[in-house]
C-alpha atoms as a PDB file:
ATOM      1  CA  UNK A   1     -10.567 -15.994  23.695  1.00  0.00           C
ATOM      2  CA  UNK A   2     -14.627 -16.185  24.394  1.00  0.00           C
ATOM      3  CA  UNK A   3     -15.877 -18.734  22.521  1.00  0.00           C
ATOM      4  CA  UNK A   4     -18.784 -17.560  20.783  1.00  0.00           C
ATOM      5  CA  UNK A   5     -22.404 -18.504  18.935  1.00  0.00           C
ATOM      6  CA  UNK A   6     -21.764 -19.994  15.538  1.00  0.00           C
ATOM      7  CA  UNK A   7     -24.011 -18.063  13.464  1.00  0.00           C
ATOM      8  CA  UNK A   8     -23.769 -21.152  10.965  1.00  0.00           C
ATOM      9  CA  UNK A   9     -26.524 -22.467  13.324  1.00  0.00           C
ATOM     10  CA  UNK A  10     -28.981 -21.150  10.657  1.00  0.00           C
ATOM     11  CA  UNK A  11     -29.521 -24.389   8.547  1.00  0.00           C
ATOM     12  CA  UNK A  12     -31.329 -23.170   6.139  1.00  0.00           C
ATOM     13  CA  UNK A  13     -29.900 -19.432   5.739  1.00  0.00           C
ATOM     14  CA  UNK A  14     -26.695 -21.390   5.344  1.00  0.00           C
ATOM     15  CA  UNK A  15     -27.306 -23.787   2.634  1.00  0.00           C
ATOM     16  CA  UNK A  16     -28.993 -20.383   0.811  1.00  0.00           C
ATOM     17  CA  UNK A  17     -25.285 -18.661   1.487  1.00  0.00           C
ATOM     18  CA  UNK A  18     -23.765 -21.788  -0.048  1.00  0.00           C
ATOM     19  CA  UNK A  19     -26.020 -22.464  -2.876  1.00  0.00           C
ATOM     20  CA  UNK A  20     -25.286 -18.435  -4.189  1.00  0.00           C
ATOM     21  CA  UNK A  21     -21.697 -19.245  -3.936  1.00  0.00           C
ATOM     22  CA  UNK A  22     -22.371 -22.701  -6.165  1.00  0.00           C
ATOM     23  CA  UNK A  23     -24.276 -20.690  -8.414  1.00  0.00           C
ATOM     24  CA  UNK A  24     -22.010 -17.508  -8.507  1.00  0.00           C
ATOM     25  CA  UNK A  25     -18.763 -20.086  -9.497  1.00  0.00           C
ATOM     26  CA  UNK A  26     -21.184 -22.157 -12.078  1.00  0.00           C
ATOM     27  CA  UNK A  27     -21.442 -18.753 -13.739  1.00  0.00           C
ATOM     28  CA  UNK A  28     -17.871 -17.969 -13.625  1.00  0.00           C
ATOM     29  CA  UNK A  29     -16.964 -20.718 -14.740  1.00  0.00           C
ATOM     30  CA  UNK A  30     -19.428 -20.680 -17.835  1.00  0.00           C
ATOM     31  CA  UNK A  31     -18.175 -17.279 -18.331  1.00  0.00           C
ATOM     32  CA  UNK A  32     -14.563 -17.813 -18.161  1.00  0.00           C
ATOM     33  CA  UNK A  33     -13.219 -16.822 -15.017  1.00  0.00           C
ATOM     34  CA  UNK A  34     -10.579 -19.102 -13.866  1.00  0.00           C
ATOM     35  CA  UNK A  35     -11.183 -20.667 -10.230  1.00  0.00           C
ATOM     36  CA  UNK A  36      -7.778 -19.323  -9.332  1.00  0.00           C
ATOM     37  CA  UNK A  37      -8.879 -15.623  -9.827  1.00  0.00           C
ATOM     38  CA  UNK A  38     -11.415 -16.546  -7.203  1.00  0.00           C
ATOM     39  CA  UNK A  39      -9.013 -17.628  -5.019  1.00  0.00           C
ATOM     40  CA  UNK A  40      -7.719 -14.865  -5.135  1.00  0.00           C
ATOM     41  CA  UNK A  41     -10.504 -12.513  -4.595  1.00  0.00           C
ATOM     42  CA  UNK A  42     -11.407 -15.073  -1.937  1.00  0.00           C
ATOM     43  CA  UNK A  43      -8.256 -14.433  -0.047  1.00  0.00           C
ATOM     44  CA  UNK A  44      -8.103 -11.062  -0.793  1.00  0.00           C
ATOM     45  CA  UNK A  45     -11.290 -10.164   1.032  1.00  0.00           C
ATOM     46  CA  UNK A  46     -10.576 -12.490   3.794  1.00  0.00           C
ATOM     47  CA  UNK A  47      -7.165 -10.758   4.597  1.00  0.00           C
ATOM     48  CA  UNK A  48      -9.248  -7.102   4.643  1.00  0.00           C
ATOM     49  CA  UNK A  49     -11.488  -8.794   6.792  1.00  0.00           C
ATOM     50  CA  UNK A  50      -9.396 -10.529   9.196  1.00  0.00           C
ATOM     51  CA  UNK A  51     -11.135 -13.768   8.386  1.00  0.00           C
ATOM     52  CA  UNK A  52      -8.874 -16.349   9.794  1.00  0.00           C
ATOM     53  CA  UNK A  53     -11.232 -19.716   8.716  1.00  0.00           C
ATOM     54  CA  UNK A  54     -11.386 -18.188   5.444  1.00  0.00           C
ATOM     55  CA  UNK A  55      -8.122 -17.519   4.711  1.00  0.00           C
ATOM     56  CA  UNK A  56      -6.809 -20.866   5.984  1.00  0.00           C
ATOM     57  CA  UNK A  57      -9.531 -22.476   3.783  1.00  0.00           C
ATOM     58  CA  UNK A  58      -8.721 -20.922   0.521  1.00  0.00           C
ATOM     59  CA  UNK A  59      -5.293 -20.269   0.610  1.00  0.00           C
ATOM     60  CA  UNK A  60      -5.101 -24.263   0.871  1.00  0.00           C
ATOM     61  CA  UNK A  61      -7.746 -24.557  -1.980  1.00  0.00           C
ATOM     62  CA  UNK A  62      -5.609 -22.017  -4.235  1.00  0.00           C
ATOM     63  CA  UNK A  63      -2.457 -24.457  -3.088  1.00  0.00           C
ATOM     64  CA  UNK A  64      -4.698 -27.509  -4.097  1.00  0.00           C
ATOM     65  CA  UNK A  65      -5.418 -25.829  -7.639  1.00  0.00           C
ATOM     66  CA  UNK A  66      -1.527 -25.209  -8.506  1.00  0.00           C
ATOM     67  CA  UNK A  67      -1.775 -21.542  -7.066  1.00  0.00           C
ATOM     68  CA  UNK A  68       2.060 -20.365  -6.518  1.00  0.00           C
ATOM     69  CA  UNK A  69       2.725 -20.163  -3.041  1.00  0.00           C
ATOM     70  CA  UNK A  70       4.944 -17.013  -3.304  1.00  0.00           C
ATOM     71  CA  UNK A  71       1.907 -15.201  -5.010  1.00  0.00           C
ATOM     72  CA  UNK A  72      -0.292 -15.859  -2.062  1.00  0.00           C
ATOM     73  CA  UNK A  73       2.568 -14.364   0.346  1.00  0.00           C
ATOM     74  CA  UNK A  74       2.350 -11.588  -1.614  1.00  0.00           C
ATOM     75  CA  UNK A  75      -0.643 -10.645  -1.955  1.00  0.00           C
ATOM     76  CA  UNK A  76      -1.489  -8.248  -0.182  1.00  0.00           C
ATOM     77  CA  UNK A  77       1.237  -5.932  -1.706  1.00  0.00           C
ATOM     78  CA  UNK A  78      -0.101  -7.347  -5.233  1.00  0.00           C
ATOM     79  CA  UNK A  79       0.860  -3.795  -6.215  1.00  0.00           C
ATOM     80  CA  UNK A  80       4.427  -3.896  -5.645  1.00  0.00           C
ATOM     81  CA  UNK A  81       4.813  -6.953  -8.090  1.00  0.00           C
ATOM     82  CA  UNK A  82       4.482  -8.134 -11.385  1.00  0.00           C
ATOM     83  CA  UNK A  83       3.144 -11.719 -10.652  1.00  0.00           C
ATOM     84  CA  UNK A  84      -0.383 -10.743 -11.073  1.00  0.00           C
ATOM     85  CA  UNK A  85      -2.154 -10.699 -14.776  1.00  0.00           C
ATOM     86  CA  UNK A  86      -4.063  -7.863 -15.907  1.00  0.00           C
ATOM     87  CA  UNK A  87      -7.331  -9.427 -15.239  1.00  0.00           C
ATOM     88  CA  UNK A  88      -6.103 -10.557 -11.393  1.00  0.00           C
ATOM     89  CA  UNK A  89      -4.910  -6.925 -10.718  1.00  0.00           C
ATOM     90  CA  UNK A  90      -8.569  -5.559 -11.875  1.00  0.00           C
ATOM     91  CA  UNK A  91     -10.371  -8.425 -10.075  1.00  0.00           C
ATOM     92  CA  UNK A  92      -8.082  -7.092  -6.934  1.00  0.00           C
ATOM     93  CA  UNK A  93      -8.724  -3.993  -6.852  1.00  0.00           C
ATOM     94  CA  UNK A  94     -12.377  -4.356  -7.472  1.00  0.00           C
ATOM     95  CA  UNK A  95     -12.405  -6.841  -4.126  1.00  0.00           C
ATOM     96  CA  UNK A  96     -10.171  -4.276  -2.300  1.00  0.00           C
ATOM     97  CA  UNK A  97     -12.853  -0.870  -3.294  1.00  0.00           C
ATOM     98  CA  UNK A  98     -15.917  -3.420  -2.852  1.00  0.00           C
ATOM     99  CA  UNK A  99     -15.130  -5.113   0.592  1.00  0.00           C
ATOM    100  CA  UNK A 100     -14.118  -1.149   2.128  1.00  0.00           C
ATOM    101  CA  UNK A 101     -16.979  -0.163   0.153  1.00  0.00           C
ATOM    102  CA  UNK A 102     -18.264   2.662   3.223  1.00  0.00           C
ATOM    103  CA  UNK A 103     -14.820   3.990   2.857  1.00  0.00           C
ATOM    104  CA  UNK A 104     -15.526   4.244  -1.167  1.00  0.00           C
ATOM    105  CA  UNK A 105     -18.872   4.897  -1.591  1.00  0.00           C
ATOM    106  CA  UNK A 106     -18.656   3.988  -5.101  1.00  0.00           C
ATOM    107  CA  UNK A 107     -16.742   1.670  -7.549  1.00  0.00           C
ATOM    108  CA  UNK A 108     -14.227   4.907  -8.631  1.00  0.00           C
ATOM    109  CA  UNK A 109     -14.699   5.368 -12.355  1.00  0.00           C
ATOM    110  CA  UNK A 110     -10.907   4.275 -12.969  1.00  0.00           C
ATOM    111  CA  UNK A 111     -11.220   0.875 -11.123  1.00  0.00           C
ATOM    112  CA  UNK A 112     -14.535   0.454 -13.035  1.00  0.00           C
ATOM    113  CA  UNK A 113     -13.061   1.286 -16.560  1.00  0.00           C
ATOM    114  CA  UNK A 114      -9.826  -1.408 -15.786  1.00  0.00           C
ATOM    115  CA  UNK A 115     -12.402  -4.175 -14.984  1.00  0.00           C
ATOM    116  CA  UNK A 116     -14.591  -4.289 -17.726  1.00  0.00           C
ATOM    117  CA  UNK A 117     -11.249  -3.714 -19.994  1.00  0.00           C
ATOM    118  CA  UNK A 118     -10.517  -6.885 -18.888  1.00  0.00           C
ATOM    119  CA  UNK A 119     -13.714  -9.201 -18.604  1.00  0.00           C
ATOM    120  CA  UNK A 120     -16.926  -9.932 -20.288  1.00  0.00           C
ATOM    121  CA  UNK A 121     -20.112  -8.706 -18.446  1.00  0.00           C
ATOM    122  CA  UNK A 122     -20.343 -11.922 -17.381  1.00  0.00           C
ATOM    123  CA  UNK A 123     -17.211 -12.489 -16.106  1.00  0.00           C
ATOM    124  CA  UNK A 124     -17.337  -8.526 -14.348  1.00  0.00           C
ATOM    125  CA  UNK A 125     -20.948  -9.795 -13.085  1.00  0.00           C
ATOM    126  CA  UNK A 126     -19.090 -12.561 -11.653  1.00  0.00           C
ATOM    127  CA  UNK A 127     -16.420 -11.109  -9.912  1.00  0.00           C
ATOM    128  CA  UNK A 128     -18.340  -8.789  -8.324  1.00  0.00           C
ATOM    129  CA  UNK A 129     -20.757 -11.618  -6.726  1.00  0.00           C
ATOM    130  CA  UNK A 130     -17.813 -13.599  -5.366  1.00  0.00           C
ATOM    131  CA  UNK A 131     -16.318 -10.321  -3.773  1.00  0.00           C
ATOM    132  CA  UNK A 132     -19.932 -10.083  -2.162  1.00  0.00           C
ATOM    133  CA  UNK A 133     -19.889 -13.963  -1.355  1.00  0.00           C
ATOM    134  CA  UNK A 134     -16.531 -13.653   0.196  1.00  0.00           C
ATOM    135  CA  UNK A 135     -17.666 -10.956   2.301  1.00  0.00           C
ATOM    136  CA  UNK A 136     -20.895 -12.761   3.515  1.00  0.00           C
ATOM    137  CA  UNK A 137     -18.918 -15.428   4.612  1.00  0.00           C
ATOM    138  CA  UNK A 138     -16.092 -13.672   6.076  1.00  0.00           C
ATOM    139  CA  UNK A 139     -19.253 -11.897   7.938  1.00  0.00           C
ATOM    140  CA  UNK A 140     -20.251 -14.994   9.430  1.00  0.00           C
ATOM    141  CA  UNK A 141     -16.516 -16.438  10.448  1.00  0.00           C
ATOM    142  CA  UNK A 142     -15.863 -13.261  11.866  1.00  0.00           C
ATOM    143  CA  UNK A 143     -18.154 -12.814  14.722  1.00  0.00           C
ATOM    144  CA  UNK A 144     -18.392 -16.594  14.927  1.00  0.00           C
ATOM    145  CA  UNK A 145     -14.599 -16.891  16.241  1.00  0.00           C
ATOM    146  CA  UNK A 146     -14.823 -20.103  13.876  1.00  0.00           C
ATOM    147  CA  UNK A 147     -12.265 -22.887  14.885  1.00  0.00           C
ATOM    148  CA  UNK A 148      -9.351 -23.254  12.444  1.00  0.00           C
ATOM    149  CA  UNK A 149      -9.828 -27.597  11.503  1.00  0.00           C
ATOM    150  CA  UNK A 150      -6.798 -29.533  12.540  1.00  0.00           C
ATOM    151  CA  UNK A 151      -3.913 -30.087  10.236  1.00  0.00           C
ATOM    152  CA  UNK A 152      -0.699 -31.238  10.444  1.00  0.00           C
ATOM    153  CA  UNK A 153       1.430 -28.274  10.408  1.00  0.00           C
END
């Protein structure tokens, strides 16, 4: 595989990316969305994506927070199961219609109505800036070829 440029290289762009996604789980958090969820949407996007640094990095932070492993092997047929709340199901879909957004267009009126049946404004605000967070990233790992760190296996 070519090795390629790390577009981390930016310093200060960089920090910026990572101070939004500090500031977008502070406000989560102070609106009640459960770090978990955004594990979740975190892997979610990362799995559309094809975001192999991302993946590996918050499947094992889901792990790390008590995340059932079974529910991360499923998850990308979250559909087909019942092992996903109400609010994780709209928080899905909402990552699914927002990361193939050019395919969508829109966030459908349906998928819309679910969410905010489900959160706060805040927490809706919320989820919606990690799905865009997630995708930065997963923008940046992508093209980077970013180097999985070594674990024991």
């Amino acid at each position: 595989m070519t090795k390629r440029i790390n577009i981390y290289g930016f310093a200060k762009a960089s920090k910026a990316l990572f101070a939004l996604a500090e500031e977008v789980t502070q406000a989560g958090n102070a609106a009640g969305v459960d770090q978990s969820l955004f594990e979740l949407v975190k892997i979610r996007a990362s799995q559309i994506n094809g975001c192999a640094l991302c993946l590996d990095m918050h499947t094992t932070d889901a792990l790390k927070l008590g995340e059932n492993a079974r529910r991360i092997f499923l998850l990308d047929a979250w559909r087909e199961t019942d092992l996903f709340t109400e609010q994780e199901r709209a928080a899905l879909e909402l990552t699914e219609v927002l990361t193939r957004l050019p395919d969508n267009q829109d966030v459908p009126d349906d998928v819309y109505d679910r969410a905010v049946n489900v959160f706060t404004e805040d927490q809706y605000r919320a989820v919606v800036w990690m799905v865009m967070v997630i995708n930065g990233y997963n923008r940046i790992g992508v093209p980077s070829r970013s180097e999985l760190p070594r674990r024991a296996a």
